[in-house]
Protein backbone atom coordinates (compact mmCIF):
# COMPACT_ATOMS: atom_id res chain seq x y z
CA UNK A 1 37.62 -40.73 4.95
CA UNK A 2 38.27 -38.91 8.12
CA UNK A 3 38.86 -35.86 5.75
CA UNK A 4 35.33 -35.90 4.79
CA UNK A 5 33.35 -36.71 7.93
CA UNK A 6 35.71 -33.22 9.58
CA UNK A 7 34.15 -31.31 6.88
CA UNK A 8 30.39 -32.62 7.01
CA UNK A 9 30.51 -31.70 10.54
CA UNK A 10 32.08 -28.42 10.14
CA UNK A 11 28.82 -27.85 7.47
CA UNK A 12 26.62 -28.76 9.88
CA UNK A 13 27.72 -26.27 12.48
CA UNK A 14 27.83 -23.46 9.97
CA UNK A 15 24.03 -24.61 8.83
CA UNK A 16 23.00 -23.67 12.11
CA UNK A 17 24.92 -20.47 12.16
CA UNK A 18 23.08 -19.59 8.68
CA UNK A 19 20.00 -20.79 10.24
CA UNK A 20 20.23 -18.21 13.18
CA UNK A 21 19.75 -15.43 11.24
CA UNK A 22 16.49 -16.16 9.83
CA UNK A 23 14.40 -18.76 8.39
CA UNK A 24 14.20 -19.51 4.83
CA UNK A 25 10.81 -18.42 4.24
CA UNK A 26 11.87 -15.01 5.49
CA UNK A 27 14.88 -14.54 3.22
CA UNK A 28 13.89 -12.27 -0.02
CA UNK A 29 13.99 -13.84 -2.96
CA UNK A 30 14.12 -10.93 -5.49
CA UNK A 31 15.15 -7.47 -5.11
CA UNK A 32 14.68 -5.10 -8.17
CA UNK A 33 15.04 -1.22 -8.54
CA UNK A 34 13.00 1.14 -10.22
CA UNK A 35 10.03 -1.45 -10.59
CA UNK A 36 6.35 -0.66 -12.43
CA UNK A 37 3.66 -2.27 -12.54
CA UNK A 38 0.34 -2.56 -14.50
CA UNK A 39 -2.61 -3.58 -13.46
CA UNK A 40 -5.07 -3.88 -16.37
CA UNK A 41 -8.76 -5.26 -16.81
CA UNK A 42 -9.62 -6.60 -20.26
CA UNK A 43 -6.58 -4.31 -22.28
CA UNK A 44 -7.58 -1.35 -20.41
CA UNK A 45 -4.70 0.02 -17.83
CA UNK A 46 -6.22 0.37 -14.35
CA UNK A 47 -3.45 1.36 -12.48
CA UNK A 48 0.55 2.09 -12.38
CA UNK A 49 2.41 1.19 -9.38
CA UNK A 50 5.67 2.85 -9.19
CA UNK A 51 8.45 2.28 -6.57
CA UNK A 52 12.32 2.80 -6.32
CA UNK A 53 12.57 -0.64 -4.33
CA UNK A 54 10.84 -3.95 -3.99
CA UNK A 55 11.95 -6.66 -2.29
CA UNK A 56 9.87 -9.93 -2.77
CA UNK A 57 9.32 -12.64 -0.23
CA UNK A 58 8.43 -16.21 -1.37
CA UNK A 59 7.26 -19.20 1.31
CA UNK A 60 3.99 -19.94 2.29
CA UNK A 61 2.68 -16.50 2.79
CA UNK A 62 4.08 -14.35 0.11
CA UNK A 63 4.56 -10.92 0.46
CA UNK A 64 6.57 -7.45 -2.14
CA UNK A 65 7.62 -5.25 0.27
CA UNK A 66 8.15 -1.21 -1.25
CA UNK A 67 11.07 -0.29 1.66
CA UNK A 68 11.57 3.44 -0.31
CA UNK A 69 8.02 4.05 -0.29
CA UNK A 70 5.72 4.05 -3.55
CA UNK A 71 2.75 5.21 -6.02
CA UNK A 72 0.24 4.21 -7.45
CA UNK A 73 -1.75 6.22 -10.31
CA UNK A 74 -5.33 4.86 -11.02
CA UNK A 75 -6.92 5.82 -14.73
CA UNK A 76 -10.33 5.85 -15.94
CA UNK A 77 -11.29 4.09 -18.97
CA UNK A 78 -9.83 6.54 -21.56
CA UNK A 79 -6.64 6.77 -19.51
CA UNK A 80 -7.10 9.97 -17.41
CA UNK A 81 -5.42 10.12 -13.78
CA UNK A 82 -8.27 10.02 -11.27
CA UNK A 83 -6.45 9.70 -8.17
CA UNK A 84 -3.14 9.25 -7.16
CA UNK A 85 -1.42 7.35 -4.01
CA UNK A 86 1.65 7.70 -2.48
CA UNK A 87 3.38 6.49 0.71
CA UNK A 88 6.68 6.07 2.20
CA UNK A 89 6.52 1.93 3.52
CA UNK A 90 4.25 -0.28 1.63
CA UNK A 91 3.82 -4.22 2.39
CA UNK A 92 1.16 -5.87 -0.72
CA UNK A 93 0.14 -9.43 0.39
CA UNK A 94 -0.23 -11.23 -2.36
CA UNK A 95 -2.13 -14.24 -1.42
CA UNK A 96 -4.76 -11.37 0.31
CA UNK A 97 -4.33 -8.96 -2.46
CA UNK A 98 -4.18 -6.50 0.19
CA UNK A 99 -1.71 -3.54 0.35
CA UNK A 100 -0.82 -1.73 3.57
CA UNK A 101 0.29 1.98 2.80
CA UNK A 102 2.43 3.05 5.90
CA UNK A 103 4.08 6.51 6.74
CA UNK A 104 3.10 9.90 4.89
CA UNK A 105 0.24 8.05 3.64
CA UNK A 106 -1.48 10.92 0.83
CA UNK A 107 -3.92 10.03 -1.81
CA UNK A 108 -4.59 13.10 -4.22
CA UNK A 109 -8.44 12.76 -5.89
CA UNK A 110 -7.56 14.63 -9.40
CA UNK A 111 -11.29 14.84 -10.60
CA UNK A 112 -12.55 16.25 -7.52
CA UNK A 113 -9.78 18.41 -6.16
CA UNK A 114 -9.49 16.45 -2.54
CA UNK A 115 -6.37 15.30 -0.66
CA UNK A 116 -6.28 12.38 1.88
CA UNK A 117 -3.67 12.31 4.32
CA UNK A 118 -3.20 9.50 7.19
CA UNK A 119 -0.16 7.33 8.77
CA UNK A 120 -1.62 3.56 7.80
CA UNK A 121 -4.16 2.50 5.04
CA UNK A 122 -5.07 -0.51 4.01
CA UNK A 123 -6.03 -1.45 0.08
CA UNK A 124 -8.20 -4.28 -0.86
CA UNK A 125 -7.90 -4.99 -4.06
CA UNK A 126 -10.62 -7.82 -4.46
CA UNK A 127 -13.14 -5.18 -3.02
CA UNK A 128 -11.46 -2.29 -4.79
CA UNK A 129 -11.94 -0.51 -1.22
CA UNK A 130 -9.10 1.81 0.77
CA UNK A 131 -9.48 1.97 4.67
CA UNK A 132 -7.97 2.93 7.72
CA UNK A 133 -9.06 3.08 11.17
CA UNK A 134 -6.27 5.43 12.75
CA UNK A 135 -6.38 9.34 12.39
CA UNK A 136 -7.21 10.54 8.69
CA UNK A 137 -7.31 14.44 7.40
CA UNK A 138 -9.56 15.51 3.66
CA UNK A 139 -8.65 18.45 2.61
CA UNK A 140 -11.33 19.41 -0.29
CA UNK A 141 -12.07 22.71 -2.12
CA UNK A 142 -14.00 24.20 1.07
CA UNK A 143 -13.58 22.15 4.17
CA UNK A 144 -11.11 20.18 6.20
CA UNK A 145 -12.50 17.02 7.57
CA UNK A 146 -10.77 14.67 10.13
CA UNK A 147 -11.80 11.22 12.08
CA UNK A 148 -10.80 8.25 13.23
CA UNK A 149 -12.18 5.65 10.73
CA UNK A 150 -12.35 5.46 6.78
CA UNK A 151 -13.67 3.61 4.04
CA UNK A 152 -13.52 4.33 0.63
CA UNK A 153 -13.91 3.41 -3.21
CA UNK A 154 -10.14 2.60 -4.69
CA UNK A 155 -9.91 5.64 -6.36
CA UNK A 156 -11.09 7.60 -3.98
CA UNK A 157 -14.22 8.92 -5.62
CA UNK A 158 -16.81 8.17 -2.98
CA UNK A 159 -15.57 7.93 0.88
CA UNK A 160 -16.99 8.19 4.31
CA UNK A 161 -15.42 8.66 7.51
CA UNK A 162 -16.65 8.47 10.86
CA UNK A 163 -16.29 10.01 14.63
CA UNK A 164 -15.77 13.07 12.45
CA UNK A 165 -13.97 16.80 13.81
CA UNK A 166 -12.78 19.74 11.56
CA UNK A 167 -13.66 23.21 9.51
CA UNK A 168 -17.16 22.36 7.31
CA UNK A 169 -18.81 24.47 4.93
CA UNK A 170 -22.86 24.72 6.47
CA UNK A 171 -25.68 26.24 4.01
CA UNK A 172 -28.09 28.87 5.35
CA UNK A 173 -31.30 27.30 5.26
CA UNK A 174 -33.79 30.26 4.89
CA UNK A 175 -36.82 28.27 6.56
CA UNK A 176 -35.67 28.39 9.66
């Protein structure tokens, strides 16, 4: 008897030792290499997300996070690439269905030849809408565009950005 109550207090003290280094909801529950995913609408692939890690968190705000970085491909109806995503941190919320891209944050636009590059984007995937309000570069076939804020369609066919700097291709206009 004196055996036992020794080692439920001995359990107790270790609990709190466990409990020091994080909480539960804060502990991943699954960690998987070499993950895809496929996001589809009605049979018809929408988009592959690729990544060489993901560790998911469970509790009451769940959360994948892509550590090694990741990228997502986006298809048109017949399965073409239209644009392409990459980025070295990602966090998707799941609850949100939001996905931050963080670090070497590039997003290639196949159909029309432009390249996004930024530090932090966010993806909302109920609006189908990228954004980002820190420094962002387009590179298209004649011009290099930077500014502070973007918003854009999820595949990256229609965007604007604001506060707006960089090297822009001007018509003649032969009125004037």
């Amino acid at each position: 008897m004196i055996f036992f109550i020794v080692m439920l207090f001995a359990c107790k003290s270790d609990m709190k030792k466990v409990g020091a280094f994080g909480e539960i909801d804060t502990l991943p529950e699954l960690t998987a290499k070499n993950i895809r995913f496929i996001r589809s609408d009605s049979g018809n692939v929408q988009a592959l997300l690729t990544s060489p890690l993901l560790v998911n968190y469970t509790g009451v705000e769940p959360y994948m996070e892509f550590p090694n970085g990741f990228e997502v491909i986006f298809y048109d109806s017949v399965m073409n690439i239209k644009s392409i995503l990459t980025a070295d941190f990602g966090i998707n919320y799941e609850k949100q269905k939001l996905m931050e891209a963080k670090n070497n944050v590039v997003i290639i636009n196949k159909e029309k030849e432009e390249q996004l590059n930024t530090e932090h984007l966010v993806w909302d995937q109920r609006k189908k809408i990228i954004y980002s309000y820190v420094n962002v570069k387009i590179t298209t076939k004649n011009e290099i565009i930077e500014g502070d804020t973007l918003v854009a369609n999820e595949t990256f066919d229609k965007w604007e950005l604001k506060n707006t700097t960089g090297i822009f291709e001007i018509e003649d206009d032969e009125d004037m």
